[in-house]
C-alpha atoms as a PDB file:
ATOM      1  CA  UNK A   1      11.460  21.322  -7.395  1.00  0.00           C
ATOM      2  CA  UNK A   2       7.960  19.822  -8.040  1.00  0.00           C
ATOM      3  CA  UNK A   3       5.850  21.991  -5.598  1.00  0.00           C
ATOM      4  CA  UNK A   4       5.311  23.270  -2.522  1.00  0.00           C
ATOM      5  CA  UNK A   5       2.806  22.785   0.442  1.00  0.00           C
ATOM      6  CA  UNK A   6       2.211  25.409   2.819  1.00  0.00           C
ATOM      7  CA  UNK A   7       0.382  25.050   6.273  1.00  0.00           C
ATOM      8  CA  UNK A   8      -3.226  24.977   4.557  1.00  0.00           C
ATOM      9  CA  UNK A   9      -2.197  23.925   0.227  1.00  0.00           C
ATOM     10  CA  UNK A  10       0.047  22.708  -2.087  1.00  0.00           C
ATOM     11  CA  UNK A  11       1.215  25.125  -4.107  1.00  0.00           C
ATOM     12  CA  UNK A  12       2.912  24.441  -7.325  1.00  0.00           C
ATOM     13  CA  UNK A  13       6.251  26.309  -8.733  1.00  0.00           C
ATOM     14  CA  UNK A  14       6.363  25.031 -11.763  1.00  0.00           C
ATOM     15  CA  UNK A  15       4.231  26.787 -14.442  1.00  0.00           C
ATOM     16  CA  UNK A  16       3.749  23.729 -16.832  1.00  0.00           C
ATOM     17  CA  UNK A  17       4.509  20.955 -17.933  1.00  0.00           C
ATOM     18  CA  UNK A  18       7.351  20.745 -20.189  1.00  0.00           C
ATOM     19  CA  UNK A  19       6.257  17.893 -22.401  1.00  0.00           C
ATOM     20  CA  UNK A  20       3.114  19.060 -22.898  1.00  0.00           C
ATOM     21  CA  UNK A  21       2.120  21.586 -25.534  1.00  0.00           C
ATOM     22  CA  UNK A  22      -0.700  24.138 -24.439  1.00  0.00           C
ATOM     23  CA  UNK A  23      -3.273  22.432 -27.274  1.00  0.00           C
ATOM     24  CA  UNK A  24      -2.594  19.354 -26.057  1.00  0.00           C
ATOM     25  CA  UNK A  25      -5.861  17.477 -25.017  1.00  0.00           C
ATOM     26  CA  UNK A  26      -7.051  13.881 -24.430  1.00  0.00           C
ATOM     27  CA  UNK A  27      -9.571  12.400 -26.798  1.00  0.00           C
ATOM     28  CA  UNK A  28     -12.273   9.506 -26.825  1.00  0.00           C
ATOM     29  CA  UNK A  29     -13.930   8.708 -30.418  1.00  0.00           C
ATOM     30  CA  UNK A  30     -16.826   6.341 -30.510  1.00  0.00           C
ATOM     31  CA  UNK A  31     -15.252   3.882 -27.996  1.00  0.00           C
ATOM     32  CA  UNK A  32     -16.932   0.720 -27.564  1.00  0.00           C
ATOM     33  CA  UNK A  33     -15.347  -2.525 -25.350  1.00  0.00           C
ATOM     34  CA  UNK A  34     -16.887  -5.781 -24.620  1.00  0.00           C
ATOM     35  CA  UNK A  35     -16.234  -8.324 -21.942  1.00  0.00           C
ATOM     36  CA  UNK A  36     -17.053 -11.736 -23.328  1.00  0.00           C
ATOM     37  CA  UNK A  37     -20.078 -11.123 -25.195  1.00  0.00           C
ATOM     38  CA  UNK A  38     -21.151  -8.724 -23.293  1.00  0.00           C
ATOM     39  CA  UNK A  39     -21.333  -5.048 -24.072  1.00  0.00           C
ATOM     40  CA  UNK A  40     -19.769  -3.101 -21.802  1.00  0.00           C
ATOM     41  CA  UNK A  41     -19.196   0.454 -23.247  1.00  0.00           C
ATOM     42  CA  UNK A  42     -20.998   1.594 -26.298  1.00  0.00           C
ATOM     43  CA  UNK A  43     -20.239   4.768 -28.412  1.00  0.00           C
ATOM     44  CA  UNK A  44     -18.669   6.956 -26.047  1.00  0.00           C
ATOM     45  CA  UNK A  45     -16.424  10.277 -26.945  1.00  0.00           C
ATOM     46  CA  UNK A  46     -15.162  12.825 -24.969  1.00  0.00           C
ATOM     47  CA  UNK A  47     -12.910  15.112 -25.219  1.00  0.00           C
ATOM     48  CA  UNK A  48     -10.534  17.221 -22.595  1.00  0.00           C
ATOM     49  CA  UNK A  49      -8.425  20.336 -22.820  1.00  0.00           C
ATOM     50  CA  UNK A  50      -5.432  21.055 -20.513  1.00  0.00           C
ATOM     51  CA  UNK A  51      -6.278  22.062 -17.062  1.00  0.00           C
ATOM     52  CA  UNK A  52     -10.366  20.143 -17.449  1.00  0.00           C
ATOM     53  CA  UNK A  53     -11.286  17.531 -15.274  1.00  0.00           C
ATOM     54  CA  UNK A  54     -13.659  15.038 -15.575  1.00  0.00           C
ATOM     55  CA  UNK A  55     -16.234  12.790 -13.067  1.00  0.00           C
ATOM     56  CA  UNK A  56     -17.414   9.453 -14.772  1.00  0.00           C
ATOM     57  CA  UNK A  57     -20.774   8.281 -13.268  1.00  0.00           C
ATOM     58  CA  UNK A  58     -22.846   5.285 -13.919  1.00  0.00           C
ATOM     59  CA  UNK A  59     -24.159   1.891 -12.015  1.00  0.00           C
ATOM     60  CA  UNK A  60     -21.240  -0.906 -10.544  1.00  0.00           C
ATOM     61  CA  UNK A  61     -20.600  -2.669 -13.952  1.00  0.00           C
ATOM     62  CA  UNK A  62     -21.074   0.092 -16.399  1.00  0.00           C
ATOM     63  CA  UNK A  63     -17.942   0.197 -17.090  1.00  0.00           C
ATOM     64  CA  UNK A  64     -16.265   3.418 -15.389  1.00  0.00           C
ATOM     65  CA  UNK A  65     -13.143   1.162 -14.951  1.00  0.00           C
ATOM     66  CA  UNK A  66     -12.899   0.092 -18.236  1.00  0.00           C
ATOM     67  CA  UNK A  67     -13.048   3.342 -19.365  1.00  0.00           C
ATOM     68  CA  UNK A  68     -10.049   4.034 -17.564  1.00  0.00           C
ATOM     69  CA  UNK A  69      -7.761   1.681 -18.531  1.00  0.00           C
ATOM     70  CA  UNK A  70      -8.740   1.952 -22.488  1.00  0.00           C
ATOM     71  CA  UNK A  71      -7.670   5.452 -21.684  1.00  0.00           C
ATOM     72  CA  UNK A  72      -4.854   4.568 -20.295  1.00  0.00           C
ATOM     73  CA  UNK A  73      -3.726   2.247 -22.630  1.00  0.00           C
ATOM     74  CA  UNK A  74      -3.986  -0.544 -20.769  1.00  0.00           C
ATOM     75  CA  UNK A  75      -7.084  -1.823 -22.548  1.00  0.00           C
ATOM     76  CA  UNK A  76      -7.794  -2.222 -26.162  1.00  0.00           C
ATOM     77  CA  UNK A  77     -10.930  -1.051 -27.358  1.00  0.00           C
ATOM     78  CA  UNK A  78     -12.695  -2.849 -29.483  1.00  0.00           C
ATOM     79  CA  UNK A  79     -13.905  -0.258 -31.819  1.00  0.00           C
ATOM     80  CA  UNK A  80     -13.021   3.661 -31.781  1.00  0.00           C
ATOM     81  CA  UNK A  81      -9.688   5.801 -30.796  1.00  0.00           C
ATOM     82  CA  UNK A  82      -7.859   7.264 -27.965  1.00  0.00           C
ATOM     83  CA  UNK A  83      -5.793  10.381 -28.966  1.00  0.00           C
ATOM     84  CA  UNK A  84      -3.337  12.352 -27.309  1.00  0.00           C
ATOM     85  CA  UNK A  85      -3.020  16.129 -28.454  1.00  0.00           C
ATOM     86  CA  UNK A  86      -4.641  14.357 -31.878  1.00  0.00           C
ATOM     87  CA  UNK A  87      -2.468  11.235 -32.328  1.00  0.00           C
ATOM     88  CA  UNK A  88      -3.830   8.142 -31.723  1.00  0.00           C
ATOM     89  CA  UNK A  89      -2.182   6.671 -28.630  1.00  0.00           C
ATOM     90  CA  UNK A  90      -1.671   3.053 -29.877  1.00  0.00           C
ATOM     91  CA  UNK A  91       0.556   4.271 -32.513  1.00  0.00           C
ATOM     92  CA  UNK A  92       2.923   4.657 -29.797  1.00  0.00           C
ATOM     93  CA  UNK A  93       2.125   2.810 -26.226  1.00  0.00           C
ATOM     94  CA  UNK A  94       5.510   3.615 -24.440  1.00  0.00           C
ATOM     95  CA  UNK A  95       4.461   7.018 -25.050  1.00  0.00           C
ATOM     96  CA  UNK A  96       1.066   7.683 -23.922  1.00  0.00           C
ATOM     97  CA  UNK A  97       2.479   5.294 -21.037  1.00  0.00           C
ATOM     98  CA  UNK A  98       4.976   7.847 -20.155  1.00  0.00           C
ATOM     99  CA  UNK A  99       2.228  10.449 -19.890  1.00  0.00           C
ATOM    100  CA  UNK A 100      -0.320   8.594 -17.536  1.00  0.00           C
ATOM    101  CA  UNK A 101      -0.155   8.396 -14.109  1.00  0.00           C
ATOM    102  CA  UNK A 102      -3.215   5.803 -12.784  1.00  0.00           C
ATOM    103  CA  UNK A 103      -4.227   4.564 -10.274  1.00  0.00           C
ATOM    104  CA  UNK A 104      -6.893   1.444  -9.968  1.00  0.00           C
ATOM    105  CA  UNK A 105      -8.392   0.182  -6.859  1.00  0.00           C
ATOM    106  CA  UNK A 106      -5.380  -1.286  -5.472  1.00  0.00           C
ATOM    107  CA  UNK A 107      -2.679   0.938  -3.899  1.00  0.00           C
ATOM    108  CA  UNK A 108       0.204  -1.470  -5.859  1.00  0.00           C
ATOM    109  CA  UNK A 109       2.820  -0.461  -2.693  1.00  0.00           C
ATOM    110  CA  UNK A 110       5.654  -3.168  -1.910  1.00  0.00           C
ATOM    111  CA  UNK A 111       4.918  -4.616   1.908  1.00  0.00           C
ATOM    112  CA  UNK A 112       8.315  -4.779   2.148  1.00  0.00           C
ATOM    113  CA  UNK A 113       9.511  -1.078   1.241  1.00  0.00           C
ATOM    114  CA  UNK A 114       9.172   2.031   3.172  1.00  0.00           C
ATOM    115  CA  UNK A 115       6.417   4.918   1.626  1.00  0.00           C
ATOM    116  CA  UNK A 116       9.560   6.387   0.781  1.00  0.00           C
ATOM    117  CA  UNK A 117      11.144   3.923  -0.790  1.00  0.00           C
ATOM    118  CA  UNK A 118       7.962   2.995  -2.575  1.00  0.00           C
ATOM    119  CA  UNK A 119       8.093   6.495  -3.837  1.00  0.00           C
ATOM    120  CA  UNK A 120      11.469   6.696  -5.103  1.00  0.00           C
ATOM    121  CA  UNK A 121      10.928   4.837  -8.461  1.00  0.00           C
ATOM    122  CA  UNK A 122       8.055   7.435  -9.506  1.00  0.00           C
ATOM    123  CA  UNK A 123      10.639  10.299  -8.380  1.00  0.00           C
ATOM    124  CA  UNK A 124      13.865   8.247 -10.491  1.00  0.00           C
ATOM    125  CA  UNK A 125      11.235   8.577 -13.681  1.00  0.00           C
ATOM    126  CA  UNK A 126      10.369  12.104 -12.818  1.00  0.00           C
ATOM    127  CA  UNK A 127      13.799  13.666 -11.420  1.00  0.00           C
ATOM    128  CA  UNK A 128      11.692  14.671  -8.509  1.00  0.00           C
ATOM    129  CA  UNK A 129      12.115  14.259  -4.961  1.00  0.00           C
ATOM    130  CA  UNK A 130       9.454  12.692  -2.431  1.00  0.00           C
ATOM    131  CA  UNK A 131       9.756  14.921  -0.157  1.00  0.00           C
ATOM    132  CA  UNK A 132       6.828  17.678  -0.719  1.00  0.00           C
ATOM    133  CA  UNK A 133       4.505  15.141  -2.237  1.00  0.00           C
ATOM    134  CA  UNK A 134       4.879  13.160   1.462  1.00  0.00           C
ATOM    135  CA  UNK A 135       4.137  17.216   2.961  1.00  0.00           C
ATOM    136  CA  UNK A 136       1.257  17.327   1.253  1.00  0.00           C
ATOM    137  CA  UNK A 137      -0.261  14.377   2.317  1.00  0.00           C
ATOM    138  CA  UNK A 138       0.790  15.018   5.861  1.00  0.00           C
ATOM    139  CA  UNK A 139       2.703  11.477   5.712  1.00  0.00           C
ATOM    140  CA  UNK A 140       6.362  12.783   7.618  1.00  0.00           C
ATOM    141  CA  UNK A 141       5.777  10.530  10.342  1.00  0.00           C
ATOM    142  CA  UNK A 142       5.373   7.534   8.339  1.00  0.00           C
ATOM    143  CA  UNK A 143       7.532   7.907   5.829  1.00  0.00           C
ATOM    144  CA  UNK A 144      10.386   5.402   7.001  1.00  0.00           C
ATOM    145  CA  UNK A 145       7.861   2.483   7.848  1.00  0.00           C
ATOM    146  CA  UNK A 146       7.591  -0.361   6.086  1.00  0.00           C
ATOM    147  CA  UNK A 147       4.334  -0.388   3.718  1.00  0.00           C
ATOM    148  CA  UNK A 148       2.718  -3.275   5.534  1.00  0.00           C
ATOM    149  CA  UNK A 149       2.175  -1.406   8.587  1.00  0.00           C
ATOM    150  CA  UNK A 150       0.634   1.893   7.118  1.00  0.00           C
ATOM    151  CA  UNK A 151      -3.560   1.764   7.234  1.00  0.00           C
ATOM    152  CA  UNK A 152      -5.696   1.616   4.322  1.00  0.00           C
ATOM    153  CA  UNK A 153      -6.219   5.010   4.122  1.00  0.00           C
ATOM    154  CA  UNK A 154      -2.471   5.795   4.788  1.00  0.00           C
ATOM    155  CA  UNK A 155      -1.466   3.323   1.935  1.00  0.00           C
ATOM    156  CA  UNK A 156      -3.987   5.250  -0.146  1.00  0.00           C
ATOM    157  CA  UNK A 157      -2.479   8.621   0.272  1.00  0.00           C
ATOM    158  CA  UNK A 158       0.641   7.328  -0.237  1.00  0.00           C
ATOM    159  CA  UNK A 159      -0.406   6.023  -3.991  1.00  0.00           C
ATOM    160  CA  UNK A 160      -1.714   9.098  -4.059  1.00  0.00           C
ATOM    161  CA  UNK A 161       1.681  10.848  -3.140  1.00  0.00           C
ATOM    162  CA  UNK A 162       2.979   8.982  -6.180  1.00  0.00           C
ATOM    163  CA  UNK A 163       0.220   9.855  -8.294  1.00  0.00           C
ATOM    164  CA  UNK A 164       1.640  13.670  -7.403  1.00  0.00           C
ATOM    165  CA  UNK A 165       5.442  12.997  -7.962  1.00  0.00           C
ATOM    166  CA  UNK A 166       5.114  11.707 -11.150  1.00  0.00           C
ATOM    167  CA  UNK A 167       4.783  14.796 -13.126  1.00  0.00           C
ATOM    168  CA  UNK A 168       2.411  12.850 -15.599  1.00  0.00           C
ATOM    169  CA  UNK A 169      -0.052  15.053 -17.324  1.00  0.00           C
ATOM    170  CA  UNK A 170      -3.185  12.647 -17.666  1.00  0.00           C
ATOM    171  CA  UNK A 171      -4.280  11.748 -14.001  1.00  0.00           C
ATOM    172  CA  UNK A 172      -6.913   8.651 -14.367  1.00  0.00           C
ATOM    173  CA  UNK A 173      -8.124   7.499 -10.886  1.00  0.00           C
ATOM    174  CA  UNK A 174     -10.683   5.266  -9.797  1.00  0.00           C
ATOM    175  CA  UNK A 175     -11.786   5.870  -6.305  1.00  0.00           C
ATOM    176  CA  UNK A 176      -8.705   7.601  -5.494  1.00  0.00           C
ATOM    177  CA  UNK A 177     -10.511   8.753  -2.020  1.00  0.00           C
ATOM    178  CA  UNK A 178     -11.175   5.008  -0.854  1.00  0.00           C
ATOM    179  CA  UNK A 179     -10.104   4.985   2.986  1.00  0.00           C
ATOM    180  CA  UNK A 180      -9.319   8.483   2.987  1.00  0.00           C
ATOM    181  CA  UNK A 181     -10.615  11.162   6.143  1.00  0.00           C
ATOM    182  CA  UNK A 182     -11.679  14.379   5.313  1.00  0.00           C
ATOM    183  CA  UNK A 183      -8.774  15.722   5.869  1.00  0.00           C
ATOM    184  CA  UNK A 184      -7.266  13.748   3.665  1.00  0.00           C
ATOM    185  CA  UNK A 185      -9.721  14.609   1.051  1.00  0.00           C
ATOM    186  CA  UNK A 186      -8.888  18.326   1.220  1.00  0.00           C
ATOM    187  CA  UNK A 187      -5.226  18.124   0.919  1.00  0.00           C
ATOM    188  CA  UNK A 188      -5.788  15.734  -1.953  1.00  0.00           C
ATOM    189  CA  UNK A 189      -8.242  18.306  -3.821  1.00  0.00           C
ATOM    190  CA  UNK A 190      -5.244  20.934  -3.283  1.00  0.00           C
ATOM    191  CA  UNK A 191      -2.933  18.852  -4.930  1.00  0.00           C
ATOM    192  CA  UNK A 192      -5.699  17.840  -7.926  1.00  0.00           C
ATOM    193  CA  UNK A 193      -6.195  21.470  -7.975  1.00  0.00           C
ATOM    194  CA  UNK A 194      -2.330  22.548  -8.674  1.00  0.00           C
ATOM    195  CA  UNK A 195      -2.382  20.013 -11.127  1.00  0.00           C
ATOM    196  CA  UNK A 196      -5.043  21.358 -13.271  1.00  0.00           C
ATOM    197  CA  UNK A 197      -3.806  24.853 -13.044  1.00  0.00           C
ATOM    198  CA  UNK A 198      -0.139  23.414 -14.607  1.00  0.00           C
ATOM    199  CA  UNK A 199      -2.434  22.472 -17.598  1.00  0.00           C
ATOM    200  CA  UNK A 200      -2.910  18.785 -16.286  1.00  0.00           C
ATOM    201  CA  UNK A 201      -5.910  16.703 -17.147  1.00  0.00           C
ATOM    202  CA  UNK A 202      -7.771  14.805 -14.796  1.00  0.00           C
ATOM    203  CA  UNK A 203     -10.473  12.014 -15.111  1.00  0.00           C
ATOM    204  CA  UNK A 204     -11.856   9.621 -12.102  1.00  0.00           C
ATOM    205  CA  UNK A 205     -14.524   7.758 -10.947  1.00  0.00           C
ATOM    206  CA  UNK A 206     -15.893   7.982  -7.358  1.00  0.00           C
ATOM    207  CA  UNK A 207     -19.250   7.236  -5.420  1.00  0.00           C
ATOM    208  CA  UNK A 208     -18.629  10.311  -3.277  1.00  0.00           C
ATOM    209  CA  UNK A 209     -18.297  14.374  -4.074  1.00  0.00           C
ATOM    210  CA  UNK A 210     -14.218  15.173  -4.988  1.00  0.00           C
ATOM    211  CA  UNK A 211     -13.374  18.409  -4.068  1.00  0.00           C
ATOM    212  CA  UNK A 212     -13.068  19.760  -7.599  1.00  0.00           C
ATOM    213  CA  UNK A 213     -14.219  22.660  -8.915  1.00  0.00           C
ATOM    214  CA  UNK A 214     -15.524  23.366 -12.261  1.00  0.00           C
ATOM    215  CA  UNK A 215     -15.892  19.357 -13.704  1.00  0.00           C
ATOM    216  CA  UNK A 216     -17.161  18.041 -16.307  1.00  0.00           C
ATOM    217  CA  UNK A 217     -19.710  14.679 -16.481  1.00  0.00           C
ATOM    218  CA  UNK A 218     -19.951  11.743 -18.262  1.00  0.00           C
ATOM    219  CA  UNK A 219     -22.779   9.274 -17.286  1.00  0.00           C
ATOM    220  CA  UNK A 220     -22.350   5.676 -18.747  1.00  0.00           C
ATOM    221  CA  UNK A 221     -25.622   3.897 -19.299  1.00  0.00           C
ATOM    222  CA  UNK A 222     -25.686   0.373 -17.363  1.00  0.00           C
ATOM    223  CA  UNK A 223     -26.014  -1.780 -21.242  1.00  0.00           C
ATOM    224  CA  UNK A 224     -27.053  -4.664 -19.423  1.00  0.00           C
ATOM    225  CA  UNK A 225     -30.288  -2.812 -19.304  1.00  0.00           C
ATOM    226  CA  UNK A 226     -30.669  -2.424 -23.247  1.00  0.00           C
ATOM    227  CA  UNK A 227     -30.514  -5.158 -25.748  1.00  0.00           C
ATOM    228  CA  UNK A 228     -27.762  -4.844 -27.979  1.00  0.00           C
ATOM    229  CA  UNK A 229     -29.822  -3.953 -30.945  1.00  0.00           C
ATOM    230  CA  UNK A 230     -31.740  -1.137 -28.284  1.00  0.00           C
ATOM    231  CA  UNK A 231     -30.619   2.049 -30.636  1.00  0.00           C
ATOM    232  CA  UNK A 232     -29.609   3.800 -27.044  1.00  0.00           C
ATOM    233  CA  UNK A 233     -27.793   7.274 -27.514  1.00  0.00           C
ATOM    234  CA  UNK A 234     -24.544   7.533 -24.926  1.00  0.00           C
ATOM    235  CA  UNK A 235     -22.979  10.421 -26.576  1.00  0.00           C
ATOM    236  CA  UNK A 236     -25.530  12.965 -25.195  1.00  0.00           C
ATOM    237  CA  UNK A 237     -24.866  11.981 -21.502  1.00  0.00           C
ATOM    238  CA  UNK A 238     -21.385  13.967 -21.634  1.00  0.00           C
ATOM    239  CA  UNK A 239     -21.697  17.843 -19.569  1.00  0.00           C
END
């Protein structure tokens, strides 16, 4: 059973997860990434133990969404190294893909499915079942409706619902609260918050406060600002 969701939080039962050894931790070294000739990211580490969570901040177009998808895999960086508990993840793709659950701007549900049945992949991968992730999103009454008639914020919580079911370890999410209601918000920072305590790792981007305790920072300078020769430091904007 994945977890539980009482009247007021989402509870996990599980006390870990089983693919991921306690020193595992994700890892940026000296990432840099153009687009074109321009220079997008420059420099930038970090580096994550099991359980931390991270907040990337910066201007539209200094690249907090590239950052995500190099760290996901989904992007090659043009110089530096992503690892995974210290292996580099392009040594093995289908790997570190197996490990990532993310989640871009767009909700990626099927009109044509139900929120279940847009679920039920995620929960095949995972050997879960949809059921408590729909609980904790407070999504019962929807969940046999086609996608195409859900809101924007209801389509949100239910990428977020398969965000939860599937039992990925490295959560990267890029304005994962777009559309949502307060609410909403808090049932999504209990879920965040079980995540973390089963030694998950958790780094997003948003333009308003997530209800996470105990985060770390990461600033990304806006490069169109600095010539490319500038000498600008980006490593000591990480908290």
């Amino acid at each position: 059973m994945l977890a539980k969701h009482g009247s007021r939080r989402w509870e996990s039962t599980i006390s870990g997860y089983h693919d991921t050894p306690p020193t595992s931790r994700l890892q940026a070294c000296e990432l840099s990434v153009f687009r074109g000739e321009r220079l997008v990211l420059d420099d930038i580490s970090l580096s994550l133990a099991p359980g931390e969570a991270m907040i990337l901040h910066g201007a539209n177009g200094s690249g907090k969404s590239t950052l995500l998808r190099v760290l996901a895999g989904l992007r090659q960086a043009d110089g530096g190294h992503v690892l995974w508990a210290g292996s580099d993840i392009a040594a093995d793709r289908a790997a570190h893909a197996s490990r990532v659950a993310y989640l871009g701007h767009q909700d990626a549900l099927k009109p044509g499915l139900t929120l279940r049945e847009n679920l039920h992949l995620a929960c095949v991968l995972a050997d879960t079942a949809p059921d408590e992730a729909i609980d904790a999103f407070a999504l019962q009454p929807l969940a046999d409706l086609p996608a195409r008639l859900l809101s924007a914020g209801q389509k949100r919580r239910t990428a977020l619902a398969r965000v939860a079911v599937s039992q990925r370890p490295l959560w990267l999410l890029d304005e994962p609260t777009l559309g949502l209601d307060t609410h909403a918000i808090e049932r999504f920072g209990h879920v965040m918050a079980d995540h973390r305590t089963r030694g998950g790792v958790i780094v997003a981007t948003t333009h308003v406060p997530l209800p996470l305790d105990d985060t770390r920072s990461l600033v990304l300078p806006d490069l169109a600002a600095f010539p490319l020769s500038g000498g600008h430091d980006t490593e000591g904007l990480s908290v």
